[in-house]
PDB file of N, CA and C in Angstrom:
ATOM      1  N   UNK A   1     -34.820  79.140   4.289  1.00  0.00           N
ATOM      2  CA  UNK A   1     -35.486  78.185   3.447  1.00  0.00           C
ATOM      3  C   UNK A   1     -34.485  77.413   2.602  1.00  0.00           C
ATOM      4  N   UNK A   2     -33.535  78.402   2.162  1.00  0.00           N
ATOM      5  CA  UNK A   2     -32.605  77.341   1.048  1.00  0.00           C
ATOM      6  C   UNK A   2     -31.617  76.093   1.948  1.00  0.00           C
ATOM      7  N   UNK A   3     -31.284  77.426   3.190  1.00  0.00           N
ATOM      8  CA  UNK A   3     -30.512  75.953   4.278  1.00  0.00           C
ATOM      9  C   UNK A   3     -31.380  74.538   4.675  1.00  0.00           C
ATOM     10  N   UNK A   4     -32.746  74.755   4.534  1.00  0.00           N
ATOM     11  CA  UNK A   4     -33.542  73.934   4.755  1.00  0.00           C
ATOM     12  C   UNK A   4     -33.734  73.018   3.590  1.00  0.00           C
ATOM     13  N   UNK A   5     -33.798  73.673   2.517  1.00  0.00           N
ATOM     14  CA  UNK A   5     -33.310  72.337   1.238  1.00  0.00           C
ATOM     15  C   UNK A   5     -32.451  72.254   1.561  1.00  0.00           C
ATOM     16  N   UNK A   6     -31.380  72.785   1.660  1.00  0.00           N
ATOM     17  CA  UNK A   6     -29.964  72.097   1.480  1.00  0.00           C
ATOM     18  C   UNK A   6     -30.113  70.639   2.690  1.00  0.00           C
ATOM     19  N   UNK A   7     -30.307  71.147   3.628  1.00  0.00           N
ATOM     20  CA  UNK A   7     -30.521  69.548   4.797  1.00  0.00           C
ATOM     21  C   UNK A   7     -31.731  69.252   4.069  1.00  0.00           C
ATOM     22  N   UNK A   8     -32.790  69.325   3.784  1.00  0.00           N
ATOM     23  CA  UNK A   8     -32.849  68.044   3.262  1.00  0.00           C
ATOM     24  C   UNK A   8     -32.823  67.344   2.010  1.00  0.00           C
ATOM     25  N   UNK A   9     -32.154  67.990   0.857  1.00  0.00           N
ATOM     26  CA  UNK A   9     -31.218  67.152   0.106  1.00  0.00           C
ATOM     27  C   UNK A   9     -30.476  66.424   0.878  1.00  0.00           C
ATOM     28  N   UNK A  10     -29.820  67.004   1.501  1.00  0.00           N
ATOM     29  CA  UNK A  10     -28.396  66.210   2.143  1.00  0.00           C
ATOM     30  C   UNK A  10     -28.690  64.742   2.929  1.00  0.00           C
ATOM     31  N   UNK A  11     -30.181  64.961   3.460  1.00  0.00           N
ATOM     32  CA  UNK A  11     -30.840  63.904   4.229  1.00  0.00           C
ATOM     33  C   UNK A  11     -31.232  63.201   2.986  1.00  0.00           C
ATOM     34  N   UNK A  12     -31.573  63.334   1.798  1.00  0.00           N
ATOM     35  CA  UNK A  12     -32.390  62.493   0.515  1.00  0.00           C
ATOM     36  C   UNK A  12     -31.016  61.291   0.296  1.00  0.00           C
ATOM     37  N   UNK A  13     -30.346  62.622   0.413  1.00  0.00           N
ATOM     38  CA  UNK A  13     -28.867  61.652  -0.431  1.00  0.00           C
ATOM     39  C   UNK A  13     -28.253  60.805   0.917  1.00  0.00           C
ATOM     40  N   UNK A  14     -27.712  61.188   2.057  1.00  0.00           N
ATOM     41  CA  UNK A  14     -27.668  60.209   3.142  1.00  0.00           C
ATOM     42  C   UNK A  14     -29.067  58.651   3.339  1.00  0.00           C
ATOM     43  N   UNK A  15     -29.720  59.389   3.011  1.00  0.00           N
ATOM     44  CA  UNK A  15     -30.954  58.224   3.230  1.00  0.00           C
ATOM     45  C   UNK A  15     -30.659  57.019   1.539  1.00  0.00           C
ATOM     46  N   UNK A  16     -30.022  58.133   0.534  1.00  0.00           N
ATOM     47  CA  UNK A  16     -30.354  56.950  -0.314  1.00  0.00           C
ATOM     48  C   UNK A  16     -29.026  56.323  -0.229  1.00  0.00           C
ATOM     49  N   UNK A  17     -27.957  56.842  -0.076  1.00  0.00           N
ATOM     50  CA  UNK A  17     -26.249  56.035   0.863  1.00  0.00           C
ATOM     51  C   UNK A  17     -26.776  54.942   1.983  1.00  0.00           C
ATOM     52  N   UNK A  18     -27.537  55.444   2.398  1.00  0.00           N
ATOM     53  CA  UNK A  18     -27.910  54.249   3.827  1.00  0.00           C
ATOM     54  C   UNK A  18     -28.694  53.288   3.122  1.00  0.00           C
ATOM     55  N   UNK A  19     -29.736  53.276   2.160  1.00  0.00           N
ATOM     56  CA  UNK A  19     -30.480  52.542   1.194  1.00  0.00           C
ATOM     57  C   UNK A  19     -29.531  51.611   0.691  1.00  0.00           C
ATOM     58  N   UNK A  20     -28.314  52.046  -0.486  1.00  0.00           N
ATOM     59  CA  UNK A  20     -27.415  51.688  -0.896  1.00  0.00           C
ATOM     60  C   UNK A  20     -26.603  50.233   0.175  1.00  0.00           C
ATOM     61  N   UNK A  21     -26.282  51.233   1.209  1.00  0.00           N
ATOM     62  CA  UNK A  21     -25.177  50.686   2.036  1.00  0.00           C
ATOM     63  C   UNK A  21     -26.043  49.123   2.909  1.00  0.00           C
ATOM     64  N   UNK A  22     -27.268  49.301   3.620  1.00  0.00           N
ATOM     65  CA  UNK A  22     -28.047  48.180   3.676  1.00  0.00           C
ATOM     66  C   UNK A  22     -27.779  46.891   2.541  1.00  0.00           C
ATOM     67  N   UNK A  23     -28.136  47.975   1.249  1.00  0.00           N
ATOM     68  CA  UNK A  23     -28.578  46.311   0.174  1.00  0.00           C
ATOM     69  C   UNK A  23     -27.022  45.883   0.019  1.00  0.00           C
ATOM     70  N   UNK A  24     -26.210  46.845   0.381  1.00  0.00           N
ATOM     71  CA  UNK A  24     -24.912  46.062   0.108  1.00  0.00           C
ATOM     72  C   UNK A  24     -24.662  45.216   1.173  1.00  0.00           C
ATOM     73  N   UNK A  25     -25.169  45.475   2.412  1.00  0.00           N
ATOM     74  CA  UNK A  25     -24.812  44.544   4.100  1.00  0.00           C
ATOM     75  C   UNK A  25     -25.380  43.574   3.660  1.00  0.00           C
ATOM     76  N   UNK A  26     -26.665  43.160   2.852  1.00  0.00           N
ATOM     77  CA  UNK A  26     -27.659  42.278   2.923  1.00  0.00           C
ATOM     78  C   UNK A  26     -27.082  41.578   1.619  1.00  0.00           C
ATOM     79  N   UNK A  27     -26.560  42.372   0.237  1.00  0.00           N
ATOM     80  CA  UNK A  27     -25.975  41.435  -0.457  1.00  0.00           C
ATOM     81  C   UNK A  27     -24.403  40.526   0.276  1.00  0.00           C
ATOM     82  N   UNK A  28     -23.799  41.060   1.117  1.00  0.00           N
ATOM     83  CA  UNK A  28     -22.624  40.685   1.782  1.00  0.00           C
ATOM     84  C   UNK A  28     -22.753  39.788   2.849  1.00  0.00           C
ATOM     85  N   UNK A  29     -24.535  39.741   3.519  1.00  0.00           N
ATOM     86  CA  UNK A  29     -24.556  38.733   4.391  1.00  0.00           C
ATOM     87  C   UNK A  29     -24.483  37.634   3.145  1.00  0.00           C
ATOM     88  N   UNK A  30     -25.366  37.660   2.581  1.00  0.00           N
ATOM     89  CA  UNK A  30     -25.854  36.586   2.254  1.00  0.00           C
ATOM     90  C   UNK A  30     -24.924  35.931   1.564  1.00  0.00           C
ATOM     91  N   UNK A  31     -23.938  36.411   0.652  1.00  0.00           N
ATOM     92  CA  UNK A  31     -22.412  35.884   0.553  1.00  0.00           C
ATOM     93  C   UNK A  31     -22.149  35.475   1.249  1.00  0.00           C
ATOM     94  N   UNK A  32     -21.677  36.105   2.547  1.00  0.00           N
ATOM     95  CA  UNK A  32     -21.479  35.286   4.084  1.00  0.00           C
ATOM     96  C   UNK A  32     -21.885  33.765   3.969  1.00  0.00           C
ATOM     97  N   UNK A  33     -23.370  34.099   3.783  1.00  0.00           N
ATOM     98  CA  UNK A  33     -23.975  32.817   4.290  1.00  0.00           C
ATOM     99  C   UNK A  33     -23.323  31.508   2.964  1.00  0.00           C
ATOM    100  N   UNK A  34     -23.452  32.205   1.842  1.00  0.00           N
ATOM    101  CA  UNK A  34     -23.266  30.703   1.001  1.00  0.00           C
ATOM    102  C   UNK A  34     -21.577  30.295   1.327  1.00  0.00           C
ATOM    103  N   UNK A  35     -20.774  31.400   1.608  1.00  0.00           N
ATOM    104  CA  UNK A  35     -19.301  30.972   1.858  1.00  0.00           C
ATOM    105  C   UNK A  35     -18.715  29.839   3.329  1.00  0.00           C
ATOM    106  N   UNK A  36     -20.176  30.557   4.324  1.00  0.00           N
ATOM    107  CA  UNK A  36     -20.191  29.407   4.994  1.00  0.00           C
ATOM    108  C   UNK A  36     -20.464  27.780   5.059  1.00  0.00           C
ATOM    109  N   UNK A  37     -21.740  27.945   3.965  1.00  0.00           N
ATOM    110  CA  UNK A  37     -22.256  27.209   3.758  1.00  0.00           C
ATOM    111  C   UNK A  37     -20.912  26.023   2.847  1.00  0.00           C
ATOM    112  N   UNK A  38     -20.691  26.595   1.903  1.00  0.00           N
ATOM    113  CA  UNK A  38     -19.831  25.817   0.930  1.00  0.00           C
ATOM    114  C   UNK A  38     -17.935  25.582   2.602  1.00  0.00           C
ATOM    115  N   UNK A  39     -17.947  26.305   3.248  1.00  0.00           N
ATOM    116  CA  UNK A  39     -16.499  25.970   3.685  1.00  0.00           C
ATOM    117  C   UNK A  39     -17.575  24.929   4.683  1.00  0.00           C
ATOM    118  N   UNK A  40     -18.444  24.986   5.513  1.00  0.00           N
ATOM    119  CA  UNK A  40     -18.967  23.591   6.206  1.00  0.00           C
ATOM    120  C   UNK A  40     -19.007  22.397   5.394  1.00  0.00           C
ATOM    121  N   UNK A  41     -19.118  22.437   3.950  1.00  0.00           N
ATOM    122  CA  UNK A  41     -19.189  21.237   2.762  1.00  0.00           C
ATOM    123  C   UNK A  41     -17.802  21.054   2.714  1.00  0.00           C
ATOM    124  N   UNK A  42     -16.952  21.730   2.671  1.00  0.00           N
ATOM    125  CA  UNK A  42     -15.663  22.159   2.455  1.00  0.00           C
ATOM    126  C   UNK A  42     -14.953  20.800   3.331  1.00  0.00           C
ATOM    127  N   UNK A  43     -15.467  21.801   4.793  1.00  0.00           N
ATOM    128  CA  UNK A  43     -14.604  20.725   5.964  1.00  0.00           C
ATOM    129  C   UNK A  43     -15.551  19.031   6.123  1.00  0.00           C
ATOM    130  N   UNK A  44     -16.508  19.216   5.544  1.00  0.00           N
ATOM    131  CA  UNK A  44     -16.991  18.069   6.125  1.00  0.00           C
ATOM    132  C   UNK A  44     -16.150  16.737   5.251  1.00  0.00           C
ATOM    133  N   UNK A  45     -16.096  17.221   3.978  1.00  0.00           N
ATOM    134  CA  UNK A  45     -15.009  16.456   2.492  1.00  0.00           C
ATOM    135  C   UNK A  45     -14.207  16.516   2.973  1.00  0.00           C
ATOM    136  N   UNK A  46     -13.262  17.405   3.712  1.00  0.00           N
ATOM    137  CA  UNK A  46     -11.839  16.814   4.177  1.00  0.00           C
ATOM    138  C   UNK A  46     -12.094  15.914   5.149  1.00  0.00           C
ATOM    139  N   UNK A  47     -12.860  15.625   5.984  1.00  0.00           N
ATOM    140  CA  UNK A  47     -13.396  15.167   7.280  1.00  0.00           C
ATOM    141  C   UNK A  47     -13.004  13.712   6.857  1.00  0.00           C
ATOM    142  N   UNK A  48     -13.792  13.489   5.790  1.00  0.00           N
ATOM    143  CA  UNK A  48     -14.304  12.425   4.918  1.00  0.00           C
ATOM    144  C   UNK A  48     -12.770  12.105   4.213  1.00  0.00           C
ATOM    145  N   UNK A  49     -12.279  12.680   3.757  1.00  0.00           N
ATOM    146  CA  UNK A  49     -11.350  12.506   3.003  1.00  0.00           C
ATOM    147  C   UNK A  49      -9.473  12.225   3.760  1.00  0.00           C
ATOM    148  N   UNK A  50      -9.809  12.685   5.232  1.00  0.00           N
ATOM    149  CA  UNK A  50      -8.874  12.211   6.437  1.00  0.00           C
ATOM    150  C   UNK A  50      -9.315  11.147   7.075  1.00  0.00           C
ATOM    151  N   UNK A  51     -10.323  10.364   7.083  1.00  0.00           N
ATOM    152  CA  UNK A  51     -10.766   9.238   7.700  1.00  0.00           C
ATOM    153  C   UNK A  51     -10.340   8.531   6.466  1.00  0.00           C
ATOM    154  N   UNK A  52     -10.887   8.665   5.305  1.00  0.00           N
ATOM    155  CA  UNK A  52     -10.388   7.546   4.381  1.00  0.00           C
ATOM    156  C   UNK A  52      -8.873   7.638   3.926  1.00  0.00           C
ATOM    157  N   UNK A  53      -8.279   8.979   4.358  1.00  0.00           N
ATOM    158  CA  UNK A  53      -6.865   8.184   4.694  1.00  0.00           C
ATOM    159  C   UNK A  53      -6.888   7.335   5.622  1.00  0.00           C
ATOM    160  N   UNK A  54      -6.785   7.979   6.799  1.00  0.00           N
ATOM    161  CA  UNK A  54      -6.701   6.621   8.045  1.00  0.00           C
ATOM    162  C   UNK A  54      -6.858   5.265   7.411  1.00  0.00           C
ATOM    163  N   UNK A  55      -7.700   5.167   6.881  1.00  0.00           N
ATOM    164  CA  UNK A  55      -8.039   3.492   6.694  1.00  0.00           C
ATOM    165  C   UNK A  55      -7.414   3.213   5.859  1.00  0.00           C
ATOM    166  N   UNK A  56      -6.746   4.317   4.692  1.00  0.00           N
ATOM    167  CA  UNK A  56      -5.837   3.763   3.609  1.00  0.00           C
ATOM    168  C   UNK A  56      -4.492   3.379   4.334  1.00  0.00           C
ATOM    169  N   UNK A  57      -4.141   4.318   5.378  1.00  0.00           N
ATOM    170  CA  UNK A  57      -3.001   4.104   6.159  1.00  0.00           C
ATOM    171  C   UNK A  57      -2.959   2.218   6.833  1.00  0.00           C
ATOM    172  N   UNK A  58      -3.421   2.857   7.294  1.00  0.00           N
ATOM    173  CA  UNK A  58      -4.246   0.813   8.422  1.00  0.00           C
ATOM    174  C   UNK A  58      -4.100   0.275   7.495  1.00  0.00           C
ATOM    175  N   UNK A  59      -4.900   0.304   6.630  1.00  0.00           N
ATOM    176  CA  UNK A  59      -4.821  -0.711   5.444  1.00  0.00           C
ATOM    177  C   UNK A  59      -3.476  -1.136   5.070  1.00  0.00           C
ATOM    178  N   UNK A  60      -2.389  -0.363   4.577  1.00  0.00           N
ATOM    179  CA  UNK A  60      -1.401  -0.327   4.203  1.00  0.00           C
ATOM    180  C   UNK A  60      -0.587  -0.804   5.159  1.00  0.00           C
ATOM    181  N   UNK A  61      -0.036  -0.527   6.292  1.00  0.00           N
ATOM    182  CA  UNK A  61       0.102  -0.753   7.219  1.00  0.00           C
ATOM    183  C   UNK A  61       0.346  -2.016   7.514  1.00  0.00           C
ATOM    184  N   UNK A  62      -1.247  -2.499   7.513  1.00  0.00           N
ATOM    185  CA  UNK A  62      -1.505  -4.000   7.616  1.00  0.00           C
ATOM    186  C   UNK A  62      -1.222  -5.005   6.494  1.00  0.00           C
ATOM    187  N   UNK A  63      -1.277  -4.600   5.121  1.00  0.00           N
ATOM    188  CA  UNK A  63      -0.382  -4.973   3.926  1.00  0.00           C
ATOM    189  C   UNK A  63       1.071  -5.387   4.547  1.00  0.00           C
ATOM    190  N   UNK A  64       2.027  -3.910   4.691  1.00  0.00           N
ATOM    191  CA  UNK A  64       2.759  -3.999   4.640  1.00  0.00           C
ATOM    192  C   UNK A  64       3.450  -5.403   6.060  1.00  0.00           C
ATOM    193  N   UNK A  65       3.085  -5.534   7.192  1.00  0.00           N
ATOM    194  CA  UNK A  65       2.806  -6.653   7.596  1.00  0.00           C
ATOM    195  C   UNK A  65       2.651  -8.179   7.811  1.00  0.00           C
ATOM    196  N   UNK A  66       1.927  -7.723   6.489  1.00  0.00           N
ATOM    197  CA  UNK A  66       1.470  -9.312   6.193  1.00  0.00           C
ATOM    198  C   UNK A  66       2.438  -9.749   5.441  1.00  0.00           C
ATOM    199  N   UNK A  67       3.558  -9.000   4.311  1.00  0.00           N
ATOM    200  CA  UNK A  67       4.039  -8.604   3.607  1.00  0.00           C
ATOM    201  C   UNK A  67       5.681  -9.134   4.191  1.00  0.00           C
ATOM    202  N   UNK A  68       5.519  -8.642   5.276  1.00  0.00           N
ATOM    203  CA  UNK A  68       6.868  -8.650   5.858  1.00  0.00           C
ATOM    204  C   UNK A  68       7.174 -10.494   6.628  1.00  0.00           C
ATOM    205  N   UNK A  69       5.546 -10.585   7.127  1.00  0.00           N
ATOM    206  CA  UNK A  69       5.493 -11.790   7.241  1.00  0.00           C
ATOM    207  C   UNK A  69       5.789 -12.789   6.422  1.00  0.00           C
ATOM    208  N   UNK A  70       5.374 -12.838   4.976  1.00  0.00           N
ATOM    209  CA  UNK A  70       5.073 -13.896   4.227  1.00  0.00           C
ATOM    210  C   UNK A  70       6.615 -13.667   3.579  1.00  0.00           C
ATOM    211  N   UNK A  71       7.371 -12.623   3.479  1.00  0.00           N
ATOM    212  CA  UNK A  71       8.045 -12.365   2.664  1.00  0.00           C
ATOM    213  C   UNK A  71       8.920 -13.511   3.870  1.00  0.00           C
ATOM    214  N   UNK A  72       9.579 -13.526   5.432  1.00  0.00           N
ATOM    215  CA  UNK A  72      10.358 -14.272   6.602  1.00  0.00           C
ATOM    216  C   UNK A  72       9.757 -15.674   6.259  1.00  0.00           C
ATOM    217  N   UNK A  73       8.588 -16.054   5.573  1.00  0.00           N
ATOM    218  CA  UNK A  73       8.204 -17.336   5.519  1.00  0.00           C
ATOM    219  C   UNK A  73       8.639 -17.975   4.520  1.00  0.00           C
ATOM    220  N   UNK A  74       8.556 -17.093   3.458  1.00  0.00           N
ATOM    221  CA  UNK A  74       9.199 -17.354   1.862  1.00  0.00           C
ATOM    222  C   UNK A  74      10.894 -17.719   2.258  1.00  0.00           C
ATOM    223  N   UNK A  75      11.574 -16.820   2.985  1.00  0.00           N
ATOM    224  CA  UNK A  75      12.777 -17.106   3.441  1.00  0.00           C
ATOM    225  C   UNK A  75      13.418 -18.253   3.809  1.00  0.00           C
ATOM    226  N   UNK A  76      12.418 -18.361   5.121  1.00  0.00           N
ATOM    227  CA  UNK A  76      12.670 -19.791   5.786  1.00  0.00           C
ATOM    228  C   UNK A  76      12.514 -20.967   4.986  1.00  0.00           C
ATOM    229  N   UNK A  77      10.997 -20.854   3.929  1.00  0.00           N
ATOM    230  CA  UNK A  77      10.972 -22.164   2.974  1.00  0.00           C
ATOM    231  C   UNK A  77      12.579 -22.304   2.396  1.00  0.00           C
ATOM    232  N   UNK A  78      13.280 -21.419   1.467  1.00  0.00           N
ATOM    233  CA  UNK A  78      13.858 -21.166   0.570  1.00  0.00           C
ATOM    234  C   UNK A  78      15.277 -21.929   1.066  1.00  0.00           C
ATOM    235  N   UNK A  79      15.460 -21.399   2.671  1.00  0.00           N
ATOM    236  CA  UNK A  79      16.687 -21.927   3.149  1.00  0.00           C
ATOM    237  C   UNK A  79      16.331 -23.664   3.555  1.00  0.00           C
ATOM    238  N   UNK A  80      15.326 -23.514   3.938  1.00  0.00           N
ATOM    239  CA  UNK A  80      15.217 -25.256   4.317  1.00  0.00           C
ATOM    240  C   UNK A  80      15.334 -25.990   2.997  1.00  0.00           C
ATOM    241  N   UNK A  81      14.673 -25.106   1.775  1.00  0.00           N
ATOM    242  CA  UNK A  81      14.687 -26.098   0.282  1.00  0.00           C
ATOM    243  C   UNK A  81      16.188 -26.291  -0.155  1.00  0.00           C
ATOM    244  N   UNK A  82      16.734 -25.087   0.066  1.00  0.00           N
ATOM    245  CA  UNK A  82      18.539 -25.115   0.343  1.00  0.00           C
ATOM    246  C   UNK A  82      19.381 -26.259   0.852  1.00  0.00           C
ATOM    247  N   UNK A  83      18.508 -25.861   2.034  1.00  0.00           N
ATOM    248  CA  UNK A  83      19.274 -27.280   2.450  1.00  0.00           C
ATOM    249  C   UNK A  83      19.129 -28.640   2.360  1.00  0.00           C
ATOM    250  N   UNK A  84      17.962 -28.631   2.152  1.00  0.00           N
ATOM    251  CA  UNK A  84      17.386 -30.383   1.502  1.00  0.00           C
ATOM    252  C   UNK A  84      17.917 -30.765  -0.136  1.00  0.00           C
ATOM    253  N   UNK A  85      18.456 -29.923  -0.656  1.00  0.00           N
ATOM    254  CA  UNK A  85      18.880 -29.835  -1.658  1.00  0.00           C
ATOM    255  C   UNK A  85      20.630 -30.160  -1.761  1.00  0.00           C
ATOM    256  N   UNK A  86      20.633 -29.611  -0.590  1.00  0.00           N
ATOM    257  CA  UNK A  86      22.246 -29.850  -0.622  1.00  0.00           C
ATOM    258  C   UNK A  86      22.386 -31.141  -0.092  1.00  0.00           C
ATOM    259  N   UNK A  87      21.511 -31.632   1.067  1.00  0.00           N
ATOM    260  CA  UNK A  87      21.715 -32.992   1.777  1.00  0.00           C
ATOM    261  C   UNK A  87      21.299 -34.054   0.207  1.00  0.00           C
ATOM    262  N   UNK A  88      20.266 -33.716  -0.180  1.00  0.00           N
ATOM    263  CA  UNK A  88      20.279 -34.440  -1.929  1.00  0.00           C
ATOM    264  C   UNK A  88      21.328 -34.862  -2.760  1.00  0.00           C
ATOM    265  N   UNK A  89      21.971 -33.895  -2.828  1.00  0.00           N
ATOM    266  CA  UNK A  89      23.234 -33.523  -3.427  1.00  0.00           C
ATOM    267  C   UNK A  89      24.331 -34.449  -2.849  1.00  0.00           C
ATOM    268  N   UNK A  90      24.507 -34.402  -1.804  1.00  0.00           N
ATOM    269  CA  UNK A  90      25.561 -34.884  -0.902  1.00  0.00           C
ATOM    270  C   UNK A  90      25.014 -37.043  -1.413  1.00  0.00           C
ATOM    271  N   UNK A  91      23.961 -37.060  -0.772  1.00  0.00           N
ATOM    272  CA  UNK A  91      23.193 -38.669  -0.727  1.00  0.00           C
ATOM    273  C   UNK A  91      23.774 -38.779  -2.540  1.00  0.00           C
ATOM    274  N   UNK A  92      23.135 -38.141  -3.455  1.00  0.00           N
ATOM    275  CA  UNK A  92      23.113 -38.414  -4.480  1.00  0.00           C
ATOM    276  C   UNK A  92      24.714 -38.718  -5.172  1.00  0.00           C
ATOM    277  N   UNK A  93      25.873 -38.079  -4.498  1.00  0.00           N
ATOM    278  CA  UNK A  93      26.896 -38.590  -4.517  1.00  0.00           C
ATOM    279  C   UNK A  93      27.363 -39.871  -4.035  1.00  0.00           C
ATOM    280  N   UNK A  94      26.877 -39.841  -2.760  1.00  0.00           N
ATOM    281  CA  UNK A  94      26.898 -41.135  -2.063  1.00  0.00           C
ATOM    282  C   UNK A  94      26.649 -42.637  -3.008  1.00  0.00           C
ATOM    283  N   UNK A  95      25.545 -42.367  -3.692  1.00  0.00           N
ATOM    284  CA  UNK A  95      24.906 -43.226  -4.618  1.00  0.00           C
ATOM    285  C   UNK A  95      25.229 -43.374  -5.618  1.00  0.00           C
ATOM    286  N   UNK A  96      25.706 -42.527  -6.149  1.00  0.00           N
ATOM    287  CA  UNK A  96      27.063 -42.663  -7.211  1.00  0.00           C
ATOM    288  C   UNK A  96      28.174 -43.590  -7.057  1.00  0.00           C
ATOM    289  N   UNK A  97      28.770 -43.099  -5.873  1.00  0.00           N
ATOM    290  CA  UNK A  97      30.185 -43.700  -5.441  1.00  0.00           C
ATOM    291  C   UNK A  97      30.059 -45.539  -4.998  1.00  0.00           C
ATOM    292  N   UNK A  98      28.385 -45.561  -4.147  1.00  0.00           N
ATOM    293  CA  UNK A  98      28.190 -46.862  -4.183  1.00  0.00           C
ATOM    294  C   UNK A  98      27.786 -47.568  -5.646  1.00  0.00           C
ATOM    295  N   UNK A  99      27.079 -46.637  -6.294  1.00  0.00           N
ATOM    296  CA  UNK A  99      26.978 -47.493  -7.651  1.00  0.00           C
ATOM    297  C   UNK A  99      27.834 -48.059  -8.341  1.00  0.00           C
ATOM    298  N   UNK A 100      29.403 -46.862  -8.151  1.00  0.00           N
ATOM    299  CA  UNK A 100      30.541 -47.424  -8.909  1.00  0.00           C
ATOM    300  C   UNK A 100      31.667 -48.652  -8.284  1.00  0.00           C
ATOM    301  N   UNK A 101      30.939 -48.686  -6.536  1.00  0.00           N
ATOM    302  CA  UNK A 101      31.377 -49.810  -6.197  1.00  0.00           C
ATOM    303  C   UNK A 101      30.729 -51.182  -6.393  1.00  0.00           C
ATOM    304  N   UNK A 102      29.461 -51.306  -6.589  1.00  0.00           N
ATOM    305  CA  UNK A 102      28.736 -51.650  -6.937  1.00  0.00           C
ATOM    306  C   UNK A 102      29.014 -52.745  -8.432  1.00  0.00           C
ATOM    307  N   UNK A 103      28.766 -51.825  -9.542  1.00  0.00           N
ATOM    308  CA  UNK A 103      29.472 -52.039 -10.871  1.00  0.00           C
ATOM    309  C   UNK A 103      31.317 -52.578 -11.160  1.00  0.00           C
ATOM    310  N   UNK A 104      31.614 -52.324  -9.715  1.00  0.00           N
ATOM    311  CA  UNK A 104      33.456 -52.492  -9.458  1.00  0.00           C
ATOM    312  C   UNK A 104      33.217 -53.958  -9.296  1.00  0.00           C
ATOM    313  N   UNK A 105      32.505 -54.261  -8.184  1.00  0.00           N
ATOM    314  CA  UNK A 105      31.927 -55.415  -7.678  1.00  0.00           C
ATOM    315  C   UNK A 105      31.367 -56.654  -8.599  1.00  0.00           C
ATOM    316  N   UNK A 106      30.508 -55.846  -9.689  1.00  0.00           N
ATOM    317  CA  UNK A 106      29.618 -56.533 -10.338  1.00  0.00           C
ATOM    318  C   UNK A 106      30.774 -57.591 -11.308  1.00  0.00           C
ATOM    319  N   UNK A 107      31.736 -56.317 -11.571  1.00  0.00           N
ATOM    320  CA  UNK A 107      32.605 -56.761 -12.953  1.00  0.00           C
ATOM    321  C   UNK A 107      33.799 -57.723 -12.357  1.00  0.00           C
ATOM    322  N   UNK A 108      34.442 -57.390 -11.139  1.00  0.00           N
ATOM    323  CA  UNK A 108      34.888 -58.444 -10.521  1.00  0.00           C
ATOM    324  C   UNK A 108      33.968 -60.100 -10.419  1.00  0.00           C
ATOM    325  N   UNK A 109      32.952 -59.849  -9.634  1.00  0.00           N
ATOM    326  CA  UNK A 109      32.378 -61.269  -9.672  1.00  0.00           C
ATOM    327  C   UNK A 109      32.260 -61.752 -10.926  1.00  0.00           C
ATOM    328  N   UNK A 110      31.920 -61.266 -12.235  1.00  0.00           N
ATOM    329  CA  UNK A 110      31.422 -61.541 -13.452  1.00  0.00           C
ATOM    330  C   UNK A 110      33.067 -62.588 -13.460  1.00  0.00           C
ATOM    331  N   UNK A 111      34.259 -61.590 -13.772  1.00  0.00           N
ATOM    332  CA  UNK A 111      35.463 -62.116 -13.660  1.00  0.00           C
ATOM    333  C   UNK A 111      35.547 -63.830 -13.221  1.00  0.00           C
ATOM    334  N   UNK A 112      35.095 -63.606 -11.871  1.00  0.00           N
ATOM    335  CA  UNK A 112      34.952 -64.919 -11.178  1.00  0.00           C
ATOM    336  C   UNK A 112      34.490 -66.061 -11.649  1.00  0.00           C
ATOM    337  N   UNK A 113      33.124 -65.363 -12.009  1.00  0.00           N
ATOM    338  CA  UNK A 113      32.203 -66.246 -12.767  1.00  0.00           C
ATOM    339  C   UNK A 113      32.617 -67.009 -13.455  1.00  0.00           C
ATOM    340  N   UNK A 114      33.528 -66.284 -14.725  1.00  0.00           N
ATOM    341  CA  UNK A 114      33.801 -66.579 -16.360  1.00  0.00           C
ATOM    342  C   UNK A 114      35.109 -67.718 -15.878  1.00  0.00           C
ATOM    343  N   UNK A 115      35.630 -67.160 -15.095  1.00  0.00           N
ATOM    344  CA  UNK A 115      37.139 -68.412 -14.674  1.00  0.00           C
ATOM    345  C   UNK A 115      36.485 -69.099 -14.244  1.00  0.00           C
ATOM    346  N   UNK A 116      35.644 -69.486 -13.055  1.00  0.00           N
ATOM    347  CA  UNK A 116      34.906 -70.341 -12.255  1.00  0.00           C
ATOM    348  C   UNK A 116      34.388 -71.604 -13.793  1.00  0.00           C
ATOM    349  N   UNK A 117      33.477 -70.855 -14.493  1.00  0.00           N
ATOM    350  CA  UNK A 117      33.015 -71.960 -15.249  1.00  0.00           C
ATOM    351  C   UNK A 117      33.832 -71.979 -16.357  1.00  0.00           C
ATOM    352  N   UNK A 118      35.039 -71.513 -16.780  1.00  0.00           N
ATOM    353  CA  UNK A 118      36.263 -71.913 -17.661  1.00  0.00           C
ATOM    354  C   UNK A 118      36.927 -72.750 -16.896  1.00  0.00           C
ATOM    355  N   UNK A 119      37.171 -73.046 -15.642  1.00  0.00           N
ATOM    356  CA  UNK A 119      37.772 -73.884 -15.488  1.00  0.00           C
ATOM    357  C   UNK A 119      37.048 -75.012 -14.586  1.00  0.00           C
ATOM    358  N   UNK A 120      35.453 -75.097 -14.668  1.00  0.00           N
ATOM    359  CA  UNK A 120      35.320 -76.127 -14.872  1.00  0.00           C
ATOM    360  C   UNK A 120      34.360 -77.254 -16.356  1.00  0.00           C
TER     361      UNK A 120
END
């Protein structure tokens, strides 16, 4: 009789370990479940958050581009303004040098002039 309590105490207390050990499987699924739940939210935000790189990339990308373009256009203006500047430069001497032949000219004829009608 006492071996017979003794099993089944031993069965009370195994049964309430297995009681125990259940609500702990069932508290541990269900952890499971929200940890899944939150890492599927998890990956779907990176998902989201690697596509809108991509497009920051492209984007940039295509900046940089346009960038590289306008910057060879800015260039080319800069050297042609260069050089229209220098051909300026050059004429604008030119126009000088005729002005001072010009004024060489002017003051000679004047010369002419002044004898021309001094002596008549």
């Amino acid at each position: 009789m006492d071996e017979c309590d003794a099993i089944n105490s031993e069965n009370y207390m195994l049964t309430d370990a297995c009681s125990e050990l259940k609500k702990s499987i069932r508290e541990l699924e269900h952890e499971n479940k929200i940890l899944k739940s939150e890492k599927t939210e998890t990956n779907m935000t990176n998902l989201i958050l690697y596509e809108d790189l991509k497009k920051f990339k492209e984007t940039l990308s295509l900046k940089e581009e346009a960038f590289a373009a306008d910057l060879t256009k800015l260039e080319n203006e800069s050297f042609e303004l260069k050089q229209k500047l220098e051909s300026l430069l050059v004429e604008n001497r030119k126009l000088l040098e005729n002005l001072k032949q010009v004024e060489s000219d002017f003051g000679a004829n004047r010369r002419w002039n002044r004898a021309f009608l001094a002596l008549n």
